[in-house]
PDB file of N, CA and C in Angstrom:
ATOM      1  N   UNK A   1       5.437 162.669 104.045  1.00  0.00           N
ATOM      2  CA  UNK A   1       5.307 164.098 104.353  1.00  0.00           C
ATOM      3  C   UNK A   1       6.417 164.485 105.327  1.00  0.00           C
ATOM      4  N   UNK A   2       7.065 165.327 105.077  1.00  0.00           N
ATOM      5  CA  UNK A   2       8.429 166.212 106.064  1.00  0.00           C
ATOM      6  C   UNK A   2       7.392 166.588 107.014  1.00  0.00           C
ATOM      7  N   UNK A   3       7.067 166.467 108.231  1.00  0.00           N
ATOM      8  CA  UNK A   3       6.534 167.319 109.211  1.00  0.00           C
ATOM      9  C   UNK A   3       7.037 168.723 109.484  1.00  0.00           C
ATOM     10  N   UNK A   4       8.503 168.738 109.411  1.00  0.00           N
ATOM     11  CA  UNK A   4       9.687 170.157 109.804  1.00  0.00           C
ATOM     12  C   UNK A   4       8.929 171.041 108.452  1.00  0.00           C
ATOM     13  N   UNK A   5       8.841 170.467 107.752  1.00  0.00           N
ATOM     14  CA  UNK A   5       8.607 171.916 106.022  1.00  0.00           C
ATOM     15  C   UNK A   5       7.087 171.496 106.564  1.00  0.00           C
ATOM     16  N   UNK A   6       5.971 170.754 106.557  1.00  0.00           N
ATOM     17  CA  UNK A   6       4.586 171.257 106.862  1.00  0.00           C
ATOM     18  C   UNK A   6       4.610 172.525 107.181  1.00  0.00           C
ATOM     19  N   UNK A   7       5.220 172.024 108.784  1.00  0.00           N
ATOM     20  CA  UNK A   7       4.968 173.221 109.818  1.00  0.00           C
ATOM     21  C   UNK A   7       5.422 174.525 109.659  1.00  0.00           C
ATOM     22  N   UNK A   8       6.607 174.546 108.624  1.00  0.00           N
ATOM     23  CA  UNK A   8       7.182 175.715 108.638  1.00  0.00           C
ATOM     24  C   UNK A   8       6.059 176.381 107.646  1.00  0.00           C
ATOM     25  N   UNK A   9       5.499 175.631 106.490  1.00  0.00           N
ATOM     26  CA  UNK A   9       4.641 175.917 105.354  1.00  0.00           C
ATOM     27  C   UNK A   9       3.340 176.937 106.141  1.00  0.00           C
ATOM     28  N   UNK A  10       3.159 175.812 107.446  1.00  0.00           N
ATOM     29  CA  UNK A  10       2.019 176.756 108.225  1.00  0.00           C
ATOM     30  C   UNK A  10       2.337 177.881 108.896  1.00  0.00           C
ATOM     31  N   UNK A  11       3.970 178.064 109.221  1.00  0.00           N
ATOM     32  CA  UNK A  11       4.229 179.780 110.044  1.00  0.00           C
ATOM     33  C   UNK A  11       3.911 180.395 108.784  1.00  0.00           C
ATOM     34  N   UNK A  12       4.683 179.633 107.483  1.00  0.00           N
ATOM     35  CA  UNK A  12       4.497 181.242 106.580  1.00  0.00           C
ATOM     36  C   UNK A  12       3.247 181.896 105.901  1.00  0.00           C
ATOM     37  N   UNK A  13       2.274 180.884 105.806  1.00  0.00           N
ATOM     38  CA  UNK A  13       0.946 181.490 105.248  1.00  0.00           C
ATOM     39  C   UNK A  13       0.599 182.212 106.730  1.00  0.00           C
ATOM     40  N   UNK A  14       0.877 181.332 107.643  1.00  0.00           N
ATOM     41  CA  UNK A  14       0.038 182.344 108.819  1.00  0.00           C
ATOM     42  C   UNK A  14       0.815 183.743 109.308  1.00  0.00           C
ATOM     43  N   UNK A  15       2.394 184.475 109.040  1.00  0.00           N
ATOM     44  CA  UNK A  15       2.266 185.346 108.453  1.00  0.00           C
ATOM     45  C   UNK A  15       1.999 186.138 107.690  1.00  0.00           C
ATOM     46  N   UNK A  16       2.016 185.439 106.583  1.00  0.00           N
ATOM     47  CA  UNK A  16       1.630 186.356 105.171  1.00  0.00           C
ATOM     48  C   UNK A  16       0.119 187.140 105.624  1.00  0.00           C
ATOM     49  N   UNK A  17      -0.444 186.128 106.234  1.00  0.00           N
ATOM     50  CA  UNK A  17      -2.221 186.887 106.544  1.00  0.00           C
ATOM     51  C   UNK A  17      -1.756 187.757 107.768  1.00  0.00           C
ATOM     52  N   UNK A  18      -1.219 187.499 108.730  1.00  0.00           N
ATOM     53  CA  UNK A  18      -0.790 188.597 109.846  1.00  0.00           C
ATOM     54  C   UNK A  18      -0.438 190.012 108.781  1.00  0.00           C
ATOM     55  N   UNK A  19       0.593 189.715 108.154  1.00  0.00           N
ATOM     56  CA  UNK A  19       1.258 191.136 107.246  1.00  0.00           C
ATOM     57  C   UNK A  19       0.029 191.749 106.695  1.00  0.00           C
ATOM     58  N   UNK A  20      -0.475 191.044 105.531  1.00  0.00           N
ATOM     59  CA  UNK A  20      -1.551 191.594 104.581  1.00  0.00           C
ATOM     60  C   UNK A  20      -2.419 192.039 105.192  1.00  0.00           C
ATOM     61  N   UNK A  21      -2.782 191.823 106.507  1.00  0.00           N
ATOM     62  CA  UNK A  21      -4.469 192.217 107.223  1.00  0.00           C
ATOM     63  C   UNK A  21      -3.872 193.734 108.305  1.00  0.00           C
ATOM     64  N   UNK A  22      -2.318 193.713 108.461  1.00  0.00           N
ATOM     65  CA  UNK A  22      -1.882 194.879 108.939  1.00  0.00           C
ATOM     66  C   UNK A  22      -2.137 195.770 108.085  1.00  0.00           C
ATOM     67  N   UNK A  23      -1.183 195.422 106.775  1.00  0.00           N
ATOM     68  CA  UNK A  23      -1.295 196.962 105.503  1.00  0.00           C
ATOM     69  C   UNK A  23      -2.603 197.246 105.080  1.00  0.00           C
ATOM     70  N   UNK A  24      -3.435 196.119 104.811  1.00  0.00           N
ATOM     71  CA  UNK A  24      -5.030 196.349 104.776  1.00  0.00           C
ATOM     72  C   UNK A  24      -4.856 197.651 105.674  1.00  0.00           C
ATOM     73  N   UNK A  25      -5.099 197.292 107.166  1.00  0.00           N
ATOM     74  CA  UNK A  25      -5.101 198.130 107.878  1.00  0.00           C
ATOM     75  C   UNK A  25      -4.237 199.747 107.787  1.00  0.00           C
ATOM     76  N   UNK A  26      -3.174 199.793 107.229  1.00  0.00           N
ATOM     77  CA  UNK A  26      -2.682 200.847 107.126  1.00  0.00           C
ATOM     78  C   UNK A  26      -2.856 201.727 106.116  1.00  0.00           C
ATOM     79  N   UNK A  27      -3.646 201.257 104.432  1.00  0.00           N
ATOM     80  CA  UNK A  27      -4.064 201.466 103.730  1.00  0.00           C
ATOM     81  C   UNK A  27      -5.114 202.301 103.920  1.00  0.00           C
ATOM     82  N   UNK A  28      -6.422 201.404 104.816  1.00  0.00           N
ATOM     83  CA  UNK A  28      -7.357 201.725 105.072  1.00  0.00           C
ATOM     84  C   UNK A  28      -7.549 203.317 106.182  1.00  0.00           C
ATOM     85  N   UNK A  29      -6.465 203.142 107.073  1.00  0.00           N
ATOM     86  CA  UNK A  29      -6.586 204.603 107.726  1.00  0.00           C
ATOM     87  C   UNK A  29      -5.790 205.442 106.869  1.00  0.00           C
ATOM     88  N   UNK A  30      -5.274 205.839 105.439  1.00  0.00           N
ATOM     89  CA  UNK A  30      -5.150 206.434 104.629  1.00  0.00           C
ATOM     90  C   UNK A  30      -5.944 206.688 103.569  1.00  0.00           C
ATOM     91  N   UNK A  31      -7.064 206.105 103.746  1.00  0.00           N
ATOM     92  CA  UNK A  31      -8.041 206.359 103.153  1.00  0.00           C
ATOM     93  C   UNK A  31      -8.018 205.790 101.631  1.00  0.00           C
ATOM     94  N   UNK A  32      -7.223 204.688 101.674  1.00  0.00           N
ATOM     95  CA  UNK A  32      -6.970 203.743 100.594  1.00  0.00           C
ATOM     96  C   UNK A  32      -7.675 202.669 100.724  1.00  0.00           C
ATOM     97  N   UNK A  33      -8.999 202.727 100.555  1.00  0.00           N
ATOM     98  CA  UNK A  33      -9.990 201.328 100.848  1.00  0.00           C
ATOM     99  C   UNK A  33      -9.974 199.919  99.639  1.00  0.00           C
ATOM    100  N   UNK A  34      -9.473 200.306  98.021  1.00  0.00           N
ATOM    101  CA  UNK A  34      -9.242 199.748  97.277  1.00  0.00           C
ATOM    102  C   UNK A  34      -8.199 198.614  97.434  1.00  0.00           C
ATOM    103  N   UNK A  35      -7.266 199.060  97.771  1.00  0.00           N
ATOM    104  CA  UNK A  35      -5.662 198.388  98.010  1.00  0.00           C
ATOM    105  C   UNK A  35      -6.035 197.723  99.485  1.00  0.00           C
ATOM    106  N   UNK A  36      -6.841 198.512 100.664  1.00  0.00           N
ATOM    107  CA  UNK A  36      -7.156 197.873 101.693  1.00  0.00           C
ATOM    108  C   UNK A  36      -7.863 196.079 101.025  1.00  0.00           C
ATOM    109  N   UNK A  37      -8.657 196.363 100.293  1.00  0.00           N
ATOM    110  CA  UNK A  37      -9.771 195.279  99.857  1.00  0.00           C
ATOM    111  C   UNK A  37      -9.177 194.173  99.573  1.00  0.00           C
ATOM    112  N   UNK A  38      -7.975 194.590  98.642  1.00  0.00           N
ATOM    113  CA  UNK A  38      -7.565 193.665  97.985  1.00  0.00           C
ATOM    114  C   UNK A  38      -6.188 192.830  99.043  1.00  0.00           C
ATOM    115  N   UNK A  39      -5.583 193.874  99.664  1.00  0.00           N
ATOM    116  CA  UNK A  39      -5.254 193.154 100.810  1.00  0.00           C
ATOM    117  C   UNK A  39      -5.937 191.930 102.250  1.00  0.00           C
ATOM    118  N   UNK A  40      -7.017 192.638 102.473  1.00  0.00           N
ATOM    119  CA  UNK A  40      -7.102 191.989 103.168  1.00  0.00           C
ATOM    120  C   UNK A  40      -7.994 190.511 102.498  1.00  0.00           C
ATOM    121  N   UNK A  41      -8.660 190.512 101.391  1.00  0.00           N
ATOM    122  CA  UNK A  41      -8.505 188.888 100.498  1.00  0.00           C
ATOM    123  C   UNK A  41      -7.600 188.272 100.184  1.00  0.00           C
ATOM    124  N   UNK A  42      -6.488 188.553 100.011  1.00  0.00           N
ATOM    125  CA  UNK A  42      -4.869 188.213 100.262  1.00  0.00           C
ATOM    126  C   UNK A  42      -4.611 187.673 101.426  1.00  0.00           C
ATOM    127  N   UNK A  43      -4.871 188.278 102.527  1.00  0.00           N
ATOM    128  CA  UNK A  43      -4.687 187.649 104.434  1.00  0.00           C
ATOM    129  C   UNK A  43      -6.094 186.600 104.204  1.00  0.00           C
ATOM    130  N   UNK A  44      -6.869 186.643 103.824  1.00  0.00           N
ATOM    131  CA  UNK A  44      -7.941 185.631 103.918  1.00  0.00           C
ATOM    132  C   UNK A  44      -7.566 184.144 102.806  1.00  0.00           C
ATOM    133  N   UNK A  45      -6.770 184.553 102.333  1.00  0.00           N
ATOM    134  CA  UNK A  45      -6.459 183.542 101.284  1.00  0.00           C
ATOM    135  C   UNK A  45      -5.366 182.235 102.011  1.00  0.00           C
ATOM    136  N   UNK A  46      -5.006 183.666 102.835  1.00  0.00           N
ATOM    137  CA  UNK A  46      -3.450 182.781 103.298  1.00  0.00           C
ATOM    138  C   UNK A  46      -3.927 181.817 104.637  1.00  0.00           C
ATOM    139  N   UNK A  47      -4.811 182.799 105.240  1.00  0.00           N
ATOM    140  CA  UNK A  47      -5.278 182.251 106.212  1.00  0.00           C
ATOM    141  C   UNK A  47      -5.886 180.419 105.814  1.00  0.00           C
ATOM    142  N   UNK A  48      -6.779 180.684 104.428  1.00  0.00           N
ATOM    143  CA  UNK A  48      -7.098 179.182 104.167  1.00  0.00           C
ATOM    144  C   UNK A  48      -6.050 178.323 103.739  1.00  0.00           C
ATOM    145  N   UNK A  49      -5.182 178.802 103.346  1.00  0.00           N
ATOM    146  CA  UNK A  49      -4.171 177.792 103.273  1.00  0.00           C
ATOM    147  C   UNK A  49      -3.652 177.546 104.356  1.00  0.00           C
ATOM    148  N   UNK A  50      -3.008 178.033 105.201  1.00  0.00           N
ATOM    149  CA  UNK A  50      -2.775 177.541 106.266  1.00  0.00           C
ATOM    150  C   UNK A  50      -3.917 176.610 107.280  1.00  0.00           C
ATOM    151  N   UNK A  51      -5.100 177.206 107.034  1.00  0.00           N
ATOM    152  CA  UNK A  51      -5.900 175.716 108.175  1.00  0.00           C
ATOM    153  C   UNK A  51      -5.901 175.314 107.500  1.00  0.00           C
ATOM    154  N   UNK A  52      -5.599 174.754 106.041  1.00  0.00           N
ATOM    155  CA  UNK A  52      -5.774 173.466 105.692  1.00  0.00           C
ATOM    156  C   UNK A  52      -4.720 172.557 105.639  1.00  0.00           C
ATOM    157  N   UNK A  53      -3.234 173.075 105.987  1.00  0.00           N
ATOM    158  CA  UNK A  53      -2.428 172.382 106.734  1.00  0.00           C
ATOM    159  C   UNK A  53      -2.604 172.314 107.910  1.00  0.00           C
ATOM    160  N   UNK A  54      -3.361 173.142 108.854  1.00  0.00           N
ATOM    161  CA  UNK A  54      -3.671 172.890 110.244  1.00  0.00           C
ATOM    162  C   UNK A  54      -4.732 171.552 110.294  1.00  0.00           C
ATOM    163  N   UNK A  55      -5.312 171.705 109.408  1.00  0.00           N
ATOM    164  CA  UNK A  55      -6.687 170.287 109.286  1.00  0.00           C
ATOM    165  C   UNK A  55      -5.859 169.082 109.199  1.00  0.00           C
ATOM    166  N   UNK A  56      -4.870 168.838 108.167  1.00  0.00           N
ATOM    167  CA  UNK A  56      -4.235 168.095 107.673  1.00  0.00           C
ATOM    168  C   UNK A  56      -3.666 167.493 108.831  1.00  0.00           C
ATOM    169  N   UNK A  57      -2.754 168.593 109.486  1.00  0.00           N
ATOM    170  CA  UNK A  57      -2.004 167.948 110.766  1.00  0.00           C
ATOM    171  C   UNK A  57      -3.001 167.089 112.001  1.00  0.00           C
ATOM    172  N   UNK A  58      -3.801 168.010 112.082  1.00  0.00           N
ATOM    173  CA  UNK A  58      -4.914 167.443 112.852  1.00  0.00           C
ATOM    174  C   UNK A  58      -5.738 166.079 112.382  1.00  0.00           C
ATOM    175  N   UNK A  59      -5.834 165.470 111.151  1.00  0.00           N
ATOM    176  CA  UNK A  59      -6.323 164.626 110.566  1.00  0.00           C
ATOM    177  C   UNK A  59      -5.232 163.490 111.311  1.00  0.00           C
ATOM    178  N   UNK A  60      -3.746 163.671 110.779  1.00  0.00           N
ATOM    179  CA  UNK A  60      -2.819 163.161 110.973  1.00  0.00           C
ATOM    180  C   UNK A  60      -2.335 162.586 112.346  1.00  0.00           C
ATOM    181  N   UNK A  61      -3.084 163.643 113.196  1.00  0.00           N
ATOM    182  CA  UNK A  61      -2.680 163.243 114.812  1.00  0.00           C
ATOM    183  C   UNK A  61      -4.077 161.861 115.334  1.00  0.00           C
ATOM    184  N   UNK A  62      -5.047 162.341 115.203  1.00  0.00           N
ATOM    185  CA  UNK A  62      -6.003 161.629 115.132  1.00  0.00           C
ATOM    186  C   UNK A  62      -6.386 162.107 116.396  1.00  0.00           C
ATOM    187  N   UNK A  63      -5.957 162.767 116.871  1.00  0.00           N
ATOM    188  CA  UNK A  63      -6.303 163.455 118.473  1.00  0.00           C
ATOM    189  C   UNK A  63      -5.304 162.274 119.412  1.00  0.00           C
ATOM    190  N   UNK A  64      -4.942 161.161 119.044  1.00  0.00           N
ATOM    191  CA  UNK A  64      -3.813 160.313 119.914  1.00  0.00           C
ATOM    192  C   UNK A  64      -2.963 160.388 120.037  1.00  0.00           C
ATOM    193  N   UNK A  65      -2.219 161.894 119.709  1.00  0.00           N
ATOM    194  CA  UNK A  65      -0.927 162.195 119.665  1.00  0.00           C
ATOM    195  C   UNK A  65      -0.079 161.240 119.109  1.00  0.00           C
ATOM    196  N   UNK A  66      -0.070 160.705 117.856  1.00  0.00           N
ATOM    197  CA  UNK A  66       0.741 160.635 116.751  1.00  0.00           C
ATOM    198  C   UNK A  66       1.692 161.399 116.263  1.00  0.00           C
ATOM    199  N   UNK A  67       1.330 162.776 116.270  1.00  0.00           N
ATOM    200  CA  UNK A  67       2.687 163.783 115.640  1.00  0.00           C
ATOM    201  C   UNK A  67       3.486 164.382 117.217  1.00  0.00           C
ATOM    202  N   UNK A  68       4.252 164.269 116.998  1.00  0.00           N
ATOM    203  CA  UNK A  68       5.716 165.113 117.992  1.00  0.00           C
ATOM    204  C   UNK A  68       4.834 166.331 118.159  1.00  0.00           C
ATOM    205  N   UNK A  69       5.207 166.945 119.350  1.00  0.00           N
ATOM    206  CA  UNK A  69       4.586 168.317 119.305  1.00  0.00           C
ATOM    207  C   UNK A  69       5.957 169.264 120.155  1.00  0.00           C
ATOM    208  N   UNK A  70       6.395 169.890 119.288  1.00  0.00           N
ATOM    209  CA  UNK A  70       7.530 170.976 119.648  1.00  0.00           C
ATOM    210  C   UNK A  70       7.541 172.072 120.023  1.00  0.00           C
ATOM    211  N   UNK A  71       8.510 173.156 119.706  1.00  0.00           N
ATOM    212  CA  UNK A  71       8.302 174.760 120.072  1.00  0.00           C
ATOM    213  C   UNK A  71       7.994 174.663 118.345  1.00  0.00           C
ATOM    214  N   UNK A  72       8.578 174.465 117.423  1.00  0.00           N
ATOM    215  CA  UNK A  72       8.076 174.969 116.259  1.00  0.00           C
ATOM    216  C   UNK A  72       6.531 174.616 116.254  1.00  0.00           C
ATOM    217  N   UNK A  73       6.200 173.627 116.231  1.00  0.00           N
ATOM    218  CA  UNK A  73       4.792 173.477 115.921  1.00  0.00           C
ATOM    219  C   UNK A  73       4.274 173.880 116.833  1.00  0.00           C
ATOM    220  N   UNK A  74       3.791 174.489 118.556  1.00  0.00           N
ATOM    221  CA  UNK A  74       3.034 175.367 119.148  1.00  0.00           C
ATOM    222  C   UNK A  74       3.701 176.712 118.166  1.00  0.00           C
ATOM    223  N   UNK A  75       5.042 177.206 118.254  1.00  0.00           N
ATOM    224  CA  UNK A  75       4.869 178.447 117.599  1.00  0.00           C
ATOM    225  C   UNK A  75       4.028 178.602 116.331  1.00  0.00           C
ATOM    226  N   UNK A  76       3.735 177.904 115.637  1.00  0.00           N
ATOM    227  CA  UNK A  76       3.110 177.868 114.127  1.00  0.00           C
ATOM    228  C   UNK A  76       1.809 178.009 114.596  1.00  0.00           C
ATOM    229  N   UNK A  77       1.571 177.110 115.369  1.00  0.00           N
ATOM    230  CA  UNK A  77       0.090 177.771 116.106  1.00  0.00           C
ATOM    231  C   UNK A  77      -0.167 179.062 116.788  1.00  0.00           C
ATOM    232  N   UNK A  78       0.162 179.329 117.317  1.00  0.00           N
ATOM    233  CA  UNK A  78       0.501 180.908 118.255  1.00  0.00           C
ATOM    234  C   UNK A  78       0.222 181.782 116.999  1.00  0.00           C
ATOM    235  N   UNK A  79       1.263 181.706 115.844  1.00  0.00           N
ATOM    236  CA  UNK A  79       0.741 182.091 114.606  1.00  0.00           C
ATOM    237  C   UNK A  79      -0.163 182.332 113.770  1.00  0.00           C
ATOM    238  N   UNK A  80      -0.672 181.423 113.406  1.00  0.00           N
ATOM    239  CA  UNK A  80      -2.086 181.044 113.027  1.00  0.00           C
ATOM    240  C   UNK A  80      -3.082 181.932 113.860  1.00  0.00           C
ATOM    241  N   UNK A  81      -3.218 181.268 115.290  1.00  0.00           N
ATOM    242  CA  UNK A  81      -4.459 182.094 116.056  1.00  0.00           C
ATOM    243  C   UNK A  81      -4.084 183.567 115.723  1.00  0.00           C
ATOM    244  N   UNK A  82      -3.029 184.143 116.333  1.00  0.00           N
ATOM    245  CA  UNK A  82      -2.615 185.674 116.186  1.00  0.00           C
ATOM    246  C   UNK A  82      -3.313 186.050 115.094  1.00  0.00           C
ATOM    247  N   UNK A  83      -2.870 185.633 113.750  1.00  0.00           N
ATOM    248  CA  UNK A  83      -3.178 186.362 112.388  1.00  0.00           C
ATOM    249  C   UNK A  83      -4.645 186.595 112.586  1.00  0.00           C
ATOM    250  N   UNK A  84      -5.478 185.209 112.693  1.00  0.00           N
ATOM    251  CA  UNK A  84      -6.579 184.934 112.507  1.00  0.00           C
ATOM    252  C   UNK A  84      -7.495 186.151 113.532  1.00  0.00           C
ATOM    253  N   UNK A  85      -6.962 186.465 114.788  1.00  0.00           N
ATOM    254  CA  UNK A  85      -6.927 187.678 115.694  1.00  0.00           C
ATOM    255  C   UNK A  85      -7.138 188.544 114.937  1.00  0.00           C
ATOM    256  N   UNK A  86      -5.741 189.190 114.459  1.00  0.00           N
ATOM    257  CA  UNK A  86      -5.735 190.378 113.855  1.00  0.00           C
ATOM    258  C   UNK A  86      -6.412 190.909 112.476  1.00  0.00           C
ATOM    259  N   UNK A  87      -6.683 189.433 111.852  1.00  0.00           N
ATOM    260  CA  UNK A  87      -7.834 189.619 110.706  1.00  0.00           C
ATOM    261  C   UNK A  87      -8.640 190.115 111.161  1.00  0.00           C
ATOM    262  N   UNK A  88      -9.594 189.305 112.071  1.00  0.00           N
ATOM    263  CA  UNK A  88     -10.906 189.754 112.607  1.00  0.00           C
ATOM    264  C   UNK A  88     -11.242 191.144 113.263  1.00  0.00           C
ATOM    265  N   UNK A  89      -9.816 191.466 113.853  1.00  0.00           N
ATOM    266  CA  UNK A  89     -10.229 193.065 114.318  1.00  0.00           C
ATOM    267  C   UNK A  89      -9.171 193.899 113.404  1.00  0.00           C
ATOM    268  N   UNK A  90      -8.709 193.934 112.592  1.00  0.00           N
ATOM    269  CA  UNK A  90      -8.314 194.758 111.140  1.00  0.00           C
ATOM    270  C   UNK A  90      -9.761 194.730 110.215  1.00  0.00           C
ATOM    271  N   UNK A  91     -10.551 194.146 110.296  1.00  0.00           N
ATOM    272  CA  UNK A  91     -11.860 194.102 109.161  1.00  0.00           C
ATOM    273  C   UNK A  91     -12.774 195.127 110.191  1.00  0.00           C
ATOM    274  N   UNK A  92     -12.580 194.890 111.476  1.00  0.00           N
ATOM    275  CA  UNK A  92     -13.708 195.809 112.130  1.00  0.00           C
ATOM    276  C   UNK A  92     -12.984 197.087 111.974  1.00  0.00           C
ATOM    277  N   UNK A  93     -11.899 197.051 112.205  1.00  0.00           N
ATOM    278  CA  UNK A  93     -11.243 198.347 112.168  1.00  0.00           C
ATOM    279  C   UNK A  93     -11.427 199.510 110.496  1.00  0.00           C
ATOM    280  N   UNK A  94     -11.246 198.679 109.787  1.00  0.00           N
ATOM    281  CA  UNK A  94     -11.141 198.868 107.934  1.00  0.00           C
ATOM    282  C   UNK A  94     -12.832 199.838 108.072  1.00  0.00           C
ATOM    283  N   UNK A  95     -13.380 198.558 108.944  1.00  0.00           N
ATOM    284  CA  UNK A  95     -15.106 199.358 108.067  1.00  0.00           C
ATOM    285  C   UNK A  95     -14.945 201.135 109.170  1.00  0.00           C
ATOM    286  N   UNK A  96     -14.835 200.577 110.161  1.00  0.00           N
ATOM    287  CA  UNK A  96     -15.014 201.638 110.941  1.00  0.00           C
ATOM    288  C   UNK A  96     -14.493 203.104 110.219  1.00  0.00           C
ATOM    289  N   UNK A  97     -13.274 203.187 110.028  1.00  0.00           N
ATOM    290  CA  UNK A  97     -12.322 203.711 108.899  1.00  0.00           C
ATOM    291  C   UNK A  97     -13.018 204.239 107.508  1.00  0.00           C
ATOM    292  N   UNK A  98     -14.239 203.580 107.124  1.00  0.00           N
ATOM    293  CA  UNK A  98     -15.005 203.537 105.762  1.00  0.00           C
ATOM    294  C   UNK A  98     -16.067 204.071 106.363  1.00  0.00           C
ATOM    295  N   UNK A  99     -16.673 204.080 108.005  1.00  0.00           N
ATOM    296  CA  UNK A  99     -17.851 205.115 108.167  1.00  0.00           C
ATOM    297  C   UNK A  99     -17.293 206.415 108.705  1.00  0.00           C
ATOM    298  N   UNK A 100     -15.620 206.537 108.629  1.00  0.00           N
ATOM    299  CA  UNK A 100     -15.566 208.292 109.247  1.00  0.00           C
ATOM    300  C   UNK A 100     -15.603 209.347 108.178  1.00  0.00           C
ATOM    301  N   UNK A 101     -16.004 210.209 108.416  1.00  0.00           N
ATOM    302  CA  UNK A 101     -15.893 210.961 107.240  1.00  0.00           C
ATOM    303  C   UNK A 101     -14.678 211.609 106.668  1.00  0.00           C
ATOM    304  N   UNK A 102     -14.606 211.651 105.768  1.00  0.00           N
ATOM    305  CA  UNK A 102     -12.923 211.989 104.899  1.00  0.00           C
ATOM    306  C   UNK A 102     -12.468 213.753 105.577  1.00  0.00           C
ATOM    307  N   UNK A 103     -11.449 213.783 105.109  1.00  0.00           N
ATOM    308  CA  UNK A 103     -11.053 215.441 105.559  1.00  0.00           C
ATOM    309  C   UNK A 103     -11.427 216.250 105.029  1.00  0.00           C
ATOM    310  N   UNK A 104     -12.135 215.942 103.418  1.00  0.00           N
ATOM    311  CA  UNK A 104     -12.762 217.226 102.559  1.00  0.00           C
ATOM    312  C   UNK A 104     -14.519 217.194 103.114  1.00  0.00           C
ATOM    313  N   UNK A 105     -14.790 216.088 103.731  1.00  0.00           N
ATOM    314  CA  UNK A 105     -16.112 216.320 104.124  1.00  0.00           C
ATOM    315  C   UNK A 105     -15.935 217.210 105.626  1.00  0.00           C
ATOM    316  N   UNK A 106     -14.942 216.967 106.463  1.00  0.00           N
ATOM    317  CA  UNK A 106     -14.915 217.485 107.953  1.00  0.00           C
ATOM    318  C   UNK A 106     -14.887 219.310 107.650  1.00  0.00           C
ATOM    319  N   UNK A 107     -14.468 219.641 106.064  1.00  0.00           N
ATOM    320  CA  UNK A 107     -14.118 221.089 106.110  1.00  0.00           C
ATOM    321  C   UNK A 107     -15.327 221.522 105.621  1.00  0.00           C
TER     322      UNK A 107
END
C-alpha cells in the first residue's frame, strides 16, 4: 500500500463530502430540496469512503504508531472531521429550510 496516495485518497473523498453537503446546502435555501437530497447522499457516500480508509489506516497503526504521522496525514484528518462537521449542521440546516414557509405561502 503507497501510504502518500492512501492519504491523499482520504483528503479527496473528505472534500468531495465538504463540497456536496455545502451545495446541498445552497440548493436547499433556494428552495431546491430535490437536488439538495440527492446531494447531500453524495457527501454521505464520500464521507463512507473515506472512514473506511480512515479505519484502514487505523487498523494499520495498531494504535503503536506504526504509520509516520505528517502534515499531510493530520491535514487529511482536519478534513475528514471538518466535512463530517459541516454534514451534520448542513442536514440541520436543509430541514430547517424545509419547515420555513415558501414566498408564495408568506404572500
Amino acid at each position: 500500500m503507497d501510504l502518500e496516495q492512501t492519504i491523499v485518497e482520504l483528503l479527496v473523498h473528505a472534500g468531495s463530502a465538504r463540497s456536496h453537503a455545502l451545495m446541498a446546502l445552497q440548493h436547499a435555501r433556494n428552495g431546491d430540496f430535490q437536488t439538495s437530497h440527492t446531494l447531500m447522499a453524495e457527501s454521505q457516500q464520500a464521507i463512507k469512503e473515506a472512514h473506511a480508509i480512515q479505519t484502514t489506516l487505523i487498523g494499520l497503526d495498531e494504535g503503536g504508531g506504526k504509520l509516520p504521522v505528517n502534515l499531510i496525514t493530520i491535514h487529511a484528518q482536519d478534513h475528514l472531521m471538518n466535512a463530517m462537521v459541516i454534514q451534520d449542521l448542513a442536514g440541520d440546516m436543509i430541514e430547517l429550510y424545509r419547515r420555513m414557509p415558501s414566498q408564495e405561502e408568506k404572500i
